[in-house]
Protein backbone atom coordinates (compact mmCIF):
# COMPACT_ATOMS: atom_id res chain seq x y z
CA UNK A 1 43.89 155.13 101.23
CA UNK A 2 46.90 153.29 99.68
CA UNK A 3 48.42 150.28 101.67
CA UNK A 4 51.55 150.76 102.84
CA UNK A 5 53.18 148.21 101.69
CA UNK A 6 51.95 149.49 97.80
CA UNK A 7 54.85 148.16 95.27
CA UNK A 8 52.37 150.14 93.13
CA UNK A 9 52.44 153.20 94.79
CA UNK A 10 56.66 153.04 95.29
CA UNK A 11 57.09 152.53 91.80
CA UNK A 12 55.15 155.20 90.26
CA UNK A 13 57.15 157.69 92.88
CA UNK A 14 60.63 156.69 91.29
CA UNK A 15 59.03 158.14 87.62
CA UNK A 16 59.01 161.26 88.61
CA UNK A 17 61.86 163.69 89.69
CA UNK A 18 59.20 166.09 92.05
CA UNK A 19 56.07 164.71 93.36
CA UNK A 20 53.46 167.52 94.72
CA UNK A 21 50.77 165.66 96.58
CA UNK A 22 47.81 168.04 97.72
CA UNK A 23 44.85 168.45 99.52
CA UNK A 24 42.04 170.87 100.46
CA UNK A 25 40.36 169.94 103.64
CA UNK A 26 40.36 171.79 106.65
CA UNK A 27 38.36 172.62 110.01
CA UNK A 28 36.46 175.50 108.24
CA UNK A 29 35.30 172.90 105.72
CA UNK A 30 33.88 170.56 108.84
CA UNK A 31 36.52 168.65 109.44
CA UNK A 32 38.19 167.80 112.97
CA UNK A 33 42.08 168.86 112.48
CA UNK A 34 43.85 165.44 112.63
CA UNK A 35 40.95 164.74 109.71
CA UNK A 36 42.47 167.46 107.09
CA UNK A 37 45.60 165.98 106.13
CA UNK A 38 46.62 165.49 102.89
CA UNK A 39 49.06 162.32 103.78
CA UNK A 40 49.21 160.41 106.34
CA UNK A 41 52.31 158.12 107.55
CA UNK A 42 51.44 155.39 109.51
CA UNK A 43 54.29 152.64 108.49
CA UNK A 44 57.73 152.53 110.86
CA UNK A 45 60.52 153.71 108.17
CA UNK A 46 59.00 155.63 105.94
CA UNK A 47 60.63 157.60 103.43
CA UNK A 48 59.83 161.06 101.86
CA UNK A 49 62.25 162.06 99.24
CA UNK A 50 61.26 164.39 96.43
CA UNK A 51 57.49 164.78 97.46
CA UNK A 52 55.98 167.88 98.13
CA UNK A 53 52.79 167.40 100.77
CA UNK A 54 50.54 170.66 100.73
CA UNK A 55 47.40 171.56 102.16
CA UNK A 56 45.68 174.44 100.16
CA UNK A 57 42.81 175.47 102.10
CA UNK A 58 44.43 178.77 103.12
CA UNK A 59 44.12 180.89 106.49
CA UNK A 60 40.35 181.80 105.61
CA UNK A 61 39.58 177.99 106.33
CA UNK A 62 41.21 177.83 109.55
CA UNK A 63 43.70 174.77 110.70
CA UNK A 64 44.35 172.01 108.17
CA UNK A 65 47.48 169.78 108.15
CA UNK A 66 49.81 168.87 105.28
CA UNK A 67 51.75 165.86 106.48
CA UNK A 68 50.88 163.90 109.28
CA UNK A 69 53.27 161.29 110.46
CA UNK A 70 53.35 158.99 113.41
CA UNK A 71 55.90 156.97 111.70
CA UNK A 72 58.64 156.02 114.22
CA UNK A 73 62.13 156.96 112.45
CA UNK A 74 60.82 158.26 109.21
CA UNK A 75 63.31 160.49 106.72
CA UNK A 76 62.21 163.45 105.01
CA UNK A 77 64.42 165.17 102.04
């Protein structure tokens, strides 16, 4: 889990022009739904632009989630 408040984490984002963030997890593989995402946001404001989230578990592993977001005004683009 990264803070959300990672200057670390901001900064390596602006290096690259598409960011593909993914993940496997989903309730075939044991896991309670809200457990398979690949990202969660968390922080009020947050910002997705130029990321890719994606789960790759596939249909044959049931639900699984890509993005989830209880961020309160967040942009995505």
């Amino acid at each position: 889990m990264v803070p959300e408040t990672s200057e670390m984490l901001k900064q390596l984002l602006t290096l690259f022009q598409r960011v593909i963030i993914k993940g496997n997890r989903s309730v075939g593989g044991g896991f309670q739904t809200h457990d398979t995402a690949t990202f969660v946001a968390t922080g009020n404001g947050f910002i997705a632009k130029g990321i890719t989230f994606r789960n790759t578990a596939g249909a044959a592993s049931k639900q699984a989630v890509a993005l989830l977001s209880t961020s309160d005004s967040g942009l995505y683009d």
